[in-house]
PDB file of N, CA and C in Angstrom:
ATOM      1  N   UNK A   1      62.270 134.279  82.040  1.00  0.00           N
ATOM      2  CA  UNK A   1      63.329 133.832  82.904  1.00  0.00           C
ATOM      3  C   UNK A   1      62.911 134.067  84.359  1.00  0.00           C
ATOM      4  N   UNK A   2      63.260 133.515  85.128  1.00  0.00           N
ATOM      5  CA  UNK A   2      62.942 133.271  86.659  1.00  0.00           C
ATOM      6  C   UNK A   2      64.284 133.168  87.399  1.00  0.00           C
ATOM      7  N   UNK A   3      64.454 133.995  88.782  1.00  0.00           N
ATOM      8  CA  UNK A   3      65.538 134.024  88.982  1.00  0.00           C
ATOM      9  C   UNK A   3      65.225 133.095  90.692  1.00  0.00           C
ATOM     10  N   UNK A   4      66.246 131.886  90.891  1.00  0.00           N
ATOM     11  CA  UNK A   4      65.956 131.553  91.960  1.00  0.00           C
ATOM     12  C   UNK A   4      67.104 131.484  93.413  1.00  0.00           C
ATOM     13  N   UNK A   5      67.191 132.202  94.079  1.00  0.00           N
ATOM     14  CA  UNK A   5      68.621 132.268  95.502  1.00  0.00           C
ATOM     15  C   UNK A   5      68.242 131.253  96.637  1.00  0.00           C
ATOM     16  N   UNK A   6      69.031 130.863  96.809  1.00  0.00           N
ATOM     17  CA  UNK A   6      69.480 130.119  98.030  1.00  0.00           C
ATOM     18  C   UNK A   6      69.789 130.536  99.181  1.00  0.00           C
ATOM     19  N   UNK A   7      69.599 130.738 100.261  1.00  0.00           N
ATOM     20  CA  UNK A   7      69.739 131.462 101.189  1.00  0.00           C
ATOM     21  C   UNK A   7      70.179 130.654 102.661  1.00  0.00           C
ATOM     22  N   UNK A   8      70.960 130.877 103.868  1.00  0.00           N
ATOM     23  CA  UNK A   8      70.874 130.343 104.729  1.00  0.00           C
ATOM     24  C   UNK A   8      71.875 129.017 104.965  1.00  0.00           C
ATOM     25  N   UNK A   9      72.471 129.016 103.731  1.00  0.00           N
ATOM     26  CA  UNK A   9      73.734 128.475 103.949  1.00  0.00           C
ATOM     27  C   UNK A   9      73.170 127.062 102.705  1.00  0.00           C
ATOM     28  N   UNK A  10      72.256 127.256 102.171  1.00  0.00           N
ATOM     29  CA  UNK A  10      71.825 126.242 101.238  1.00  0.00           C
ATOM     30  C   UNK A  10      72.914 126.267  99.827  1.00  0.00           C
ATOM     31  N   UNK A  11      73.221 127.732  99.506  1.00  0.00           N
ATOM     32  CA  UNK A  11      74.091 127.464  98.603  1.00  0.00           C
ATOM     33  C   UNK A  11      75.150 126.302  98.250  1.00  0.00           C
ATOM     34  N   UNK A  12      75.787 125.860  99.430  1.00  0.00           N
ATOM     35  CA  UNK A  12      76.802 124.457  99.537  1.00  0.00           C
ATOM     36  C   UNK A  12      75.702 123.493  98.629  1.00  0.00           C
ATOM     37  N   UNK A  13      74.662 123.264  98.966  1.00  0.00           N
ATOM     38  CA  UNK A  13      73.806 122.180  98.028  1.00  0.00           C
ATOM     39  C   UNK A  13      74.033 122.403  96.392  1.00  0.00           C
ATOM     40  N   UNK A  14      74.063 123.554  96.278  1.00  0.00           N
ATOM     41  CA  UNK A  14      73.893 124.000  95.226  1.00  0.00           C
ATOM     42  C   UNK A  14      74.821 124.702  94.036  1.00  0.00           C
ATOM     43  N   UNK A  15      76.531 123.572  94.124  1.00  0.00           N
ATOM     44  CA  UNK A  15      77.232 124.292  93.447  1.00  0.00           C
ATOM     45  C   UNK A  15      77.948 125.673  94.172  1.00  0.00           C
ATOM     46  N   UNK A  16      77.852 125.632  95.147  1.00  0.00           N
ATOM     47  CA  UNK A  16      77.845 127.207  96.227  1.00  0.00           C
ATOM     48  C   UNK A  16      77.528 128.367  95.274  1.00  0.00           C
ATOM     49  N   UNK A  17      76.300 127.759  94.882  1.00  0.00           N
ATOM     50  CA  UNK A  17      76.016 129.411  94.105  1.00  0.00           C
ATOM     51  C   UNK A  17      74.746 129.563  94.670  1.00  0.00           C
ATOM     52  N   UNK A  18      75.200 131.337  95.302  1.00  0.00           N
ATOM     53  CA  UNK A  18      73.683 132.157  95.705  1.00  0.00           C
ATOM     54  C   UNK A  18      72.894 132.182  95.006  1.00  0.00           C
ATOM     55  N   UNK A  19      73.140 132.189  93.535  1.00  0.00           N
ATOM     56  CA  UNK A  19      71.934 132.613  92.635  1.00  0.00           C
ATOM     57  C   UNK A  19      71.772 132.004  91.363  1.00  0.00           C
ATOM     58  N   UNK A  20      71.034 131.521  90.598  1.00  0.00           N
ATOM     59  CA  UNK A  20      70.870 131.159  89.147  1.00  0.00           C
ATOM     60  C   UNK A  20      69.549 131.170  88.699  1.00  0.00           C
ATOM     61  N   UNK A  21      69.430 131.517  87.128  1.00  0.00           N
ATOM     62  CA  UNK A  21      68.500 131.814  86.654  1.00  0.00           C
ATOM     63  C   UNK A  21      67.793 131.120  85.768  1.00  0.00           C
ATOM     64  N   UNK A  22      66.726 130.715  85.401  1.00  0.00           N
ATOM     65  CA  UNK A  22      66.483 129.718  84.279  1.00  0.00           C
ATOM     66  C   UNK A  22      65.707 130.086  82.992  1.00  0.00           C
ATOM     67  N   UNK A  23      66.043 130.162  82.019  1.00  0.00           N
ATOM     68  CA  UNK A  23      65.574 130.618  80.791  1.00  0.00           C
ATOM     69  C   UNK A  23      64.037 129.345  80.430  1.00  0.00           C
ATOM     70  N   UNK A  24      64.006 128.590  81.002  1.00  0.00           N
ATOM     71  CA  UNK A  24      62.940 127.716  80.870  1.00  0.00           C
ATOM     72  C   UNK A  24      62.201 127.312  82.223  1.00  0.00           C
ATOM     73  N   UNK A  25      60.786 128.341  82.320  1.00  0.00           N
ATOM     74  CA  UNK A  25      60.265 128.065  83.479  1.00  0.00           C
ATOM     75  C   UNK A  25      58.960 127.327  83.620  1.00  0.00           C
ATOM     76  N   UNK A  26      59.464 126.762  84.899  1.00  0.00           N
ATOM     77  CA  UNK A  26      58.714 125.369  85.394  1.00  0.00           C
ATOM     78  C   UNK A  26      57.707 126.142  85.941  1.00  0.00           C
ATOM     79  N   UNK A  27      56.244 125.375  85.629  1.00  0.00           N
ATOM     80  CA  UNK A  27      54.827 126.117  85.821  1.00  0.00           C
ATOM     81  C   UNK A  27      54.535 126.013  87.161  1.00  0.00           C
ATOM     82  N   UNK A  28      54.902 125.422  87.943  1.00  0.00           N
ATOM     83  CA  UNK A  28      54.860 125.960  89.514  1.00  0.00           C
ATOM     84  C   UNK A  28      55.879 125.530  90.403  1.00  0.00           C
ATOM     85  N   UNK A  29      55.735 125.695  91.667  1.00  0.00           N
ATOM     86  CA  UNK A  29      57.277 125.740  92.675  1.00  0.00           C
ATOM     87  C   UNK A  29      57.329 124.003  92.244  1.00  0.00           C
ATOM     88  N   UNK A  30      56.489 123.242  92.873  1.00  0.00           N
ATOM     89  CA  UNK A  30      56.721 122.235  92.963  1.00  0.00           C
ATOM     90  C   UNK A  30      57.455 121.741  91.802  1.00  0.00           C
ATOM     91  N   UNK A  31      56.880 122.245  90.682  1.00  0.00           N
ATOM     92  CA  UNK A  31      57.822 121.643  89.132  1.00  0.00           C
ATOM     93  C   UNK A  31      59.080 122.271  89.161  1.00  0.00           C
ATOM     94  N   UNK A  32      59.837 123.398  89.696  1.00  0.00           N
ATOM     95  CA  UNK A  32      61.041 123.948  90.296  1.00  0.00           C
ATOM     96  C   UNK A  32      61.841 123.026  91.074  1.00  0.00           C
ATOM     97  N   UNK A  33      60.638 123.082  92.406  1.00  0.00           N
ATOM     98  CA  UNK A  33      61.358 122.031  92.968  1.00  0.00           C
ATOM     99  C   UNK A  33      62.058 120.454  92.673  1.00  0.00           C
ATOM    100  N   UNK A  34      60.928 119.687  92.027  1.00  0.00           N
ATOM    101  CA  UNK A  34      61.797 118.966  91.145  1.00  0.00           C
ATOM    102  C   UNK A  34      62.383 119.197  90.247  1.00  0.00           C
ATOM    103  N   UNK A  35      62.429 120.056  89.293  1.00  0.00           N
ATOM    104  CA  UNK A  35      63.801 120.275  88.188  1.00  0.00           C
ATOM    105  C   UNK A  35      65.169 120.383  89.302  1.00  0.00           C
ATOM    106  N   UNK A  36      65.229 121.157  89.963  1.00  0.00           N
ATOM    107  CA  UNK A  36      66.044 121.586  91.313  1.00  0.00           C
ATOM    108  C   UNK A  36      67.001 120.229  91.721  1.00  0.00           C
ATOM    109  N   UNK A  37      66.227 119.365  92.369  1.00  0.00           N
ATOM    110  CA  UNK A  37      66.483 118.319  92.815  1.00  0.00           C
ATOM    111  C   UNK A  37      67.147 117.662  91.482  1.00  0.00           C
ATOM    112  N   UNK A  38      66.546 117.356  90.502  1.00  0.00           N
ATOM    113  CA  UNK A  38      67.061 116.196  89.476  1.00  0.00           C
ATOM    114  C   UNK A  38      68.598 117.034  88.458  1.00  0.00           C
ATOM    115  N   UNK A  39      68.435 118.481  88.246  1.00  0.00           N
ATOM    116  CA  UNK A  39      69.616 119.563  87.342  1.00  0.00           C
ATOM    117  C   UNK A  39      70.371 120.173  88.193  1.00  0.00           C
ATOM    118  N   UNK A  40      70.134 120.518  89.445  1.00  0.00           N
ATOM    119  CA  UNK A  40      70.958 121.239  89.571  1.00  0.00           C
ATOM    120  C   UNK A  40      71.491 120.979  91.001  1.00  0.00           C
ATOM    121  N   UNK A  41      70.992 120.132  91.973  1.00  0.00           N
ATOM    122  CA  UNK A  41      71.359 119.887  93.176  1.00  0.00           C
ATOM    123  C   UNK A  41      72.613 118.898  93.136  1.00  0.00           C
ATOM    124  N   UNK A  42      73.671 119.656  93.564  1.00  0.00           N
ATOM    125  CA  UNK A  42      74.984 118.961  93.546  1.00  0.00           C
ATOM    126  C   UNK A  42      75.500 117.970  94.732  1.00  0.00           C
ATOM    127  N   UNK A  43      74.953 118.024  95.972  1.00  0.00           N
ATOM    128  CA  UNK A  43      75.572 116.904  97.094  1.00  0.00           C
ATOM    129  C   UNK A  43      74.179 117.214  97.770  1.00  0.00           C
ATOM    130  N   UNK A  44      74.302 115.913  98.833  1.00  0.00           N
ATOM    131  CA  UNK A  44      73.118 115.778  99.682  1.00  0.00           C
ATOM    132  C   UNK A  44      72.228 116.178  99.768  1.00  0.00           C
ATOM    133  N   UNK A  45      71.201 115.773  98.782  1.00  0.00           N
ATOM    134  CA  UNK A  45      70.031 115.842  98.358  1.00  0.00           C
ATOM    135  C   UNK A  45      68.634 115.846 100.148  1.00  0.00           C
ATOM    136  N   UNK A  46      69.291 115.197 100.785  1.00  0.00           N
ATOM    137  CA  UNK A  46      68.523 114.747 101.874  1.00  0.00           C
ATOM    138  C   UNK A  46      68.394 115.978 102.587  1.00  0.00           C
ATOM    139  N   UNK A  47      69.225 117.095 102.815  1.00  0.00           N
ATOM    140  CA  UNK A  47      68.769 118.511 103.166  1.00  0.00           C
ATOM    141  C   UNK A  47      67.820 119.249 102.244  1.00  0.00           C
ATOM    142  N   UNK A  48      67.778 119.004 101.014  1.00  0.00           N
ATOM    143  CA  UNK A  48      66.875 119.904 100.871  1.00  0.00           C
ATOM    144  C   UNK A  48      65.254 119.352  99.992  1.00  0.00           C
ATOM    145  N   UNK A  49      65.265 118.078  99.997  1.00  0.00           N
ATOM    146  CA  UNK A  49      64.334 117.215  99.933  1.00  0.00           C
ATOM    147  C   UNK A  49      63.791 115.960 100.847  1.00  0.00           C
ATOM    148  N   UNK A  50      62.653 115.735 101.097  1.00  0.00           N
ATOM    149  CA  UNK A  50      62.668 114.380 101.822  1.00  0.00           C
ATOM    150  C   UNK A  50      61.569 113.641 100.945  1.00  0.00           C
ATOM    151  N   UNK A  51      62.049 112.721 100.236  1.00  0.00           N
ATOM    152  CA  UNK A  51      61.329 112.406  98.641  1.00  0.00           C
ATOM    153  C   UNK A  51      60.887 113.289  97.514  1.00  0.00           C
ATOM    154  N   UNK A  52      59.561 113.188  97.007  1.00  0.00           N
ATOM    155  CA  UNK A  52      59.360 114.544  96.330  1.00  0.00           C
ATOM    156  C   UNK A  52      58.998 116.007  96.858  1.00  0.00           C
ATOM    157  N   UNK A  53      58.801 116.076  98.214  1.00  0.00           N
ATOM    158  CA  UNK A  53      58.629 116.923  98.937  1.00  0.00           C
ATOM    159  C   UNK A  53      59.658 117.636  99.808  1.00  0.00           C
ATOM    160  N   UNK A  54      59.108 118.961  99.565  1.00  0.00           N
ATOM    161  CA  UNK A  54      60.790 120.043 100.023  1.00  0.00           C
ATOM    162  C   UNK A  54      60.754 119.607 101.757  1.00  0.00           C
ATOM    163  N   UNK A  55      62.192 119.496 102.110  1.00  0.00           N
ATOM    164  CA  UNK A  55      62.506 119.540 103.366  1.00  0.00           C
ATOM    165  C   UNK A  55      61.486 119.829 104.179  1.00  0.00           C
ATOM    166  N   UNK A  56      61.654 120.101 105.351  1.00  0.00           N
ATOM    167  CA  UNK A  56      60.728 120.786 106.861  1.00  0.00           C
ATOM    168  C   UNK A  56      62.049 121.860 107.066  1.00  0.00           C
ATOM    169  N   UNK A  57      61.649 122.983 107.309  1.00  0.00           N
ATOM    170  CA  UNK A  57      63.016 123.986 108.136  1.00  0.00           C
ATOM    171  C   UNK A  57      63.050 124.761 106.923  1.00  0.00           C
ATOM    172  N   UNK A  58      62.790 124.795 105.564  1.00  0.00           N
ATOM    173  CA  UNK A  58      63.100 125.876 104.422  1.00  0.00           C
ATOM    174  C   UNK A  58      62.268 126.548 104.008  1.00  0.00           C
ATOM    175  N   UNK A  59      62.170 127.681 104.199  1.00  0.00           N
ATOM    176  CA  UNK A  59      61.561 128.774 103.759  1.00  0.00           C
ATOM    177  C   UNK A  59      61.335 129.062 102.512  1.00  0.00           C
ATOM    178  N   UNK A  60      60.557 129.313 101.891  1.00  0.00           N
ATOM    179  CA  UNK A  60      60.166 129.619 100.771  1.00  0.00           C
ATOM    180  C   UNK A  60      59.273 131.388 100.049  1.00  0.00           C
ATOM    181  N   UNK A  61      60.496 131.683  99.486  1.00  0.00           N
ATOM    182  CA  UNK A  61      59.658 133.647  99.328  1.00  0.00           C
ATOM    183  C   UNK A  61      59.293 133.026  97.385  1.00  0.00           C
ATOM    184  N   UNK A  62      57.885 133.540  97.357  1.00  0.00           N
ATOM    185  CA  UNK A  62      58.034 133.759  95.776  1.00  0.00           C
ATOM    186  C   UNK A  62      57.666 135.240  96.023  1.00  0.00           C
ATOM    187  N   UNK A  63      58.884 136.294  95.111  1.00  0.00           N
ATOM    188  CA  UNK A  63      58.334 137.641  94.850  1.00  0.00           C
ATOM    189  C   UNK A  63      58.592 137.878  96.469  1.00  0.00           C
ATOM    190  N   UNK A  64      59.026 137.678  97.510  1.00  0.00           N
ATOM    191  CA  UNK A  64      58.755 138.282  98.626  1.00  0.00           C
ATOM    192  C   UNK A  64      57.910 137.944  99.820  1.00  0.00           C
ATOM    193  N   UNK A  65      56.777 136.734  99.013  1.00  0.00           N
ATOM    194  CA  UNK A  65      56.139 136.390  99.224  1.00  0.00           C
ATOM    195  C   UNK A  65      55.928 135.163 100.299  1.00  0.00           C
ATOM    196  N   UNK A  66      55.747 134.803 101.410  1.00  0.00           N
ATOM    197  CA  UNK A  66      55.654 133.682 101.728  1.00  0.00           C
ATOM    198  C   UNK A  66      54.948 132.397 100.862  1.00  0.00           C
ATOM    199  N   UNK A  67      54.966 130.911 100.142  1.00  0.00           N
ATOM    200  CA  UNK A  67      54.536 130.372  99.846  1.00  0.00           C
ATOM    201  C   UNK A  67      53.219 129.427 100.159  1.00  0.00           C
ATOM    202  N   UNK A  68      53.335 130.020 101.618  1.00  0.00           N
ATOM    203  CA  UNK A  68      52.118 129.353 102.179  1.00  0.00           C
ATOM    204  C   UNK A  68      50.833 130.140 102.544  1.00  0.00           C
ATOM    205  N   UNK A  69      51.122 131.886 101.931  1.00  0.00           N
ATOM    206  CA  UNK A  69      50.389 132.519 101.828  1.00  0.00           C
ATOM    207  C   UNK A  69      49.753 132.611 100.795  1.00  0.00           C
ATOM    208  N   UNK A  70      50.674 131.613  99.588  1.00  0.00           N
ATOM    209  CA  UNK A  70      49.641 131.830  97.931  1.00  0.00           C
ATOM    210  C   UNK A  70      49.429 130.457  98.306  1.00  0.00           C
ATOM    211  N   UNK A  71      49.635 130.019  96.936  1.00  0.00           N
ATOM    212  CA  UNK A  71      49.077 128.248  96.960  1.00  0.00           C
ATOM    213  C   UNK A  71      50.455 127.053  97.140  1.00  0.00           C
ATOM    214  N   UNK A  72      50.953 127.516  98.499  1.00  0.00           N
ATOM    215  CA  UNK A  72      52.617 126.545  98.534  1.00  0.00           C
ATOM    216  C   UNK A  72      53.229 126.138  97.022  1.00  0.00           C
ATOM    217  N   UNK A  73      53.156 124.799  97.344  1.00  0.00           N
ATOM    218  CA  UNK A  73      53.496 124.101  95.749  1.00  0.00           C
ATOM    219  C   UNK A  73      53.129 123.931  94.427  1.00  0.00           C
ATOM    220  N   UNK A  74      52.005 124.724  94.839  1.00  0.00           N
ATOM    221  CA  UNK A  74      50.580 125.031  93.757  1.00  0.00           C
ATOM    222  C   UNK A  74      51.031 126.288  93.223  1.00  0.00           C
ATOM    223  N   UNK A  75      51.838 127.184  93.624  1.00  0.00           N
ATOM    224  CA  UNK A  75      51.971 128.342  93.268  1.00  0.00           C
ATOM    225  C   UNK A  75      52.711 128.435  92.004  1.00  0.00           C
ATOM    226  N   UNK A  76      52.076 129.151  90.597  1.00  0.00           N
ATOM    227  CA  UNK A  76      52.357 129.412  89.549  1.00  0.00           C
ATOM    228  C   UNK A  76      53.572 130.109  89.066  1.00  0.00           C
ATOM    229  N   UNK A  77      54.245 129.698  88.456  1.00  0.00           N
ATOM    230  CA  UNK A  77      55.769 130.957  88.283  1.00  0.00           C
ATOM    231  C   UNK A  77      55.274 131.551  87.026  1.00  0.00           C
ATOM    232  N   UNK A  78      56.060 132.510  87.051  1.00  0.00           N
ATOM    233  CA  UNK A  78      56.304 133.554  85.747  1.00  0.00           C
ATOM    234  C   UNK A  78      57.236 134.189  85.405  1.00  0.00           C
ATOM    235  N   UNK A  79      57.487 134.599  83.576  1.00  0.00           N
ATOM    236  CA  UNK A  79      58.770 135.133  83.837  1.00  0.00           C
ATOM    237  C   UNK A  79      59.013 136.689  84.327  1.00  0.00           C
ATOM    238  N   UNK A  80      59.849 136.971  84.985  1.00  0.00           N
ATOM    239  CA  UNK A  80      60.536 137.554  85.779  1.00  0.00           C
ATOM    240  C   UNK A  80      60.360 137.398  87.350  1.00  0.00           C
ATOM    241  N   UNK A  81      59.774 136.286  87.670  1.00  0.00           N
ATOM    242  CA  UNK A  81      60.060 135.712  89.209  1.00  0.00           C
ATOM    243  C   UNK A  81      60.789 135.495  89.908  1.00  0.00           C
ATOM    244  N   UNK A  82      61.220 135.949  91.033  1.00  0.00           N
ATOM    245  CA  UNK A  82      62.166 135.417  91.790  1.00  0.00           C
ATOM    246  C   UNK A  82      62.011 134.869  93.203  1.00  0.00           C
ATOM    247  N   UNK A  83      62.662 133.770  93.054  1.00  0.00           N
ATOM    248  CA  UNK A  83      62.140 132.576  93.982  1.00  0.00           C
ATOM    249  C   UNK A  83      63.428 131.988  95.056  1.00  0.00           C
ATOM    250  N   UNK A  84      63.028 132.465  96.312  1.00  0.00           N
ATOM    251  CA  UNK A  84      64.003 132.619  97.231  1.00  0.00           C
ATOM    252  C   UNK A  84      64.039 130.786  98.103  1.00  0.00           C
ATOM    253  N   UNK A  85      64.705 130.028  98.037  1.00  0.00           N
ATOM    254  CA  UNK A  85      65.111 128.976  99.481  1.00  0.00           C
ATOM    255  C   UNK A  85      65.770 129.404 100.571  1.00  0.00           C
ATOM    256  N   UNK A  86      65.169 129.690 101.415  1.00  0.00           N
ATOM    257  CA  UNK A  86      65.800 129.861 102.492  1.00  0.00           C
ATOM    258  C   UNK A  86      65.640 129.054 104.378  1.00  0.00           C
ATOM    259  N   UNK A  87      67.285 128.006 104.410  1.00  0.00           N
ATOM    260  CA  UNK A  87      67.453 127.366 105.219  1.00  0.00           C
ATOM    261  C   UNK A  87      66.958 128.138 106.323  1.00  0.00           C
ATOM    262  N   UNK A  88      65.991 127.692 107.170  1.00  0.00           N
ATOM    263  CA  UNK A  88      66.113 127.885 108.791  1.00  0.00           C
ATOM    264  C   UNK A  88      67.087 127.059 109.813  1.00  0.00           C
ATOM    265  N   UNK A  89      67.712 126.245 109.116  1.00  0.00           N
ATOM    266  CA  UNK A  89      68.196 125.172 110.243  1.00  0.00           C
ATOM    267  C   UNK A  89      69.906 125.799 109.745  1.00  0.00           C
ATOM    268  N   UNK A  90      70.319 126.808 109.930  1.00  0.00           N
ATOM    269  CA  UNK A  90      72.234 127.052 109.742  1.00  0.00           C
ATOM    270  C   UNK A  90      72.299 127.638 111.200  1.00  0.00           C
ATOM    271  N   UNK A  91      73.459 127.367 111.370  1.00  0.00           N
ATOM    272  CA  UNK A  91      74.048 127.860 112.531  1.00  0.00           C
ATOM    273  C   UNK A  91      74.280 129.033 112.104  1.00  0.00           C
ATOM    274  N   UNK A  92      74.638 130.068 113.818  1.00  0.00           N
ATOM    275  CA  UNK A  92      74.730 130.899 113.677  1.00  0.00           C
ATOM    276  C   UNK A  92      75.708 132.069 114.082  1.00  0.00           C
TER     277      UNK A  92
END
């Protein structure tokens, strides 16, 4: 299981839920990211995608981790991961 939060005011995309977990994990962000987009993204898709590719402005922690410090979208999940979105663009 992989646990993934929303952060930064992204929750509204998402059902307004901070957090959910998935008992079936997608072998890297990018395969997240699209499951994301197609199961579970509830209104305006255009914030947090711009086609198959994640927004510009969202942060991405795997583990804590910045994503562009492992392999961005390339980066492998596992279970007990937790995989943070977090908006840069909310007011403040």
């Amino acid at each position: 299981m992989i646990t993934v939060e929303f952060g930064g005011g992204m929750d509204i995309l998402f059902h307004n839920r901070k957090k959910i977990e998935l008992a079936t994990i997608p072998k890297t962000v990018n395969e997240l990211i699209a499951y994301l987009k197609e199961k579970e993204l509830s209104e305006r898709p255009e914030l947090f995608v711009d086609g198959d590719r994640l927004r510009s402005g969202i942060l991405v922690l795997v583990n804590d981790v910045d994503w562009e410090v492992l392999e961005g979208g390339d980066t492998e999940l596992a279970d007990g991961d937790n995989v943070l979105f977090l908006s840069t663009l909310h007011g403040g």
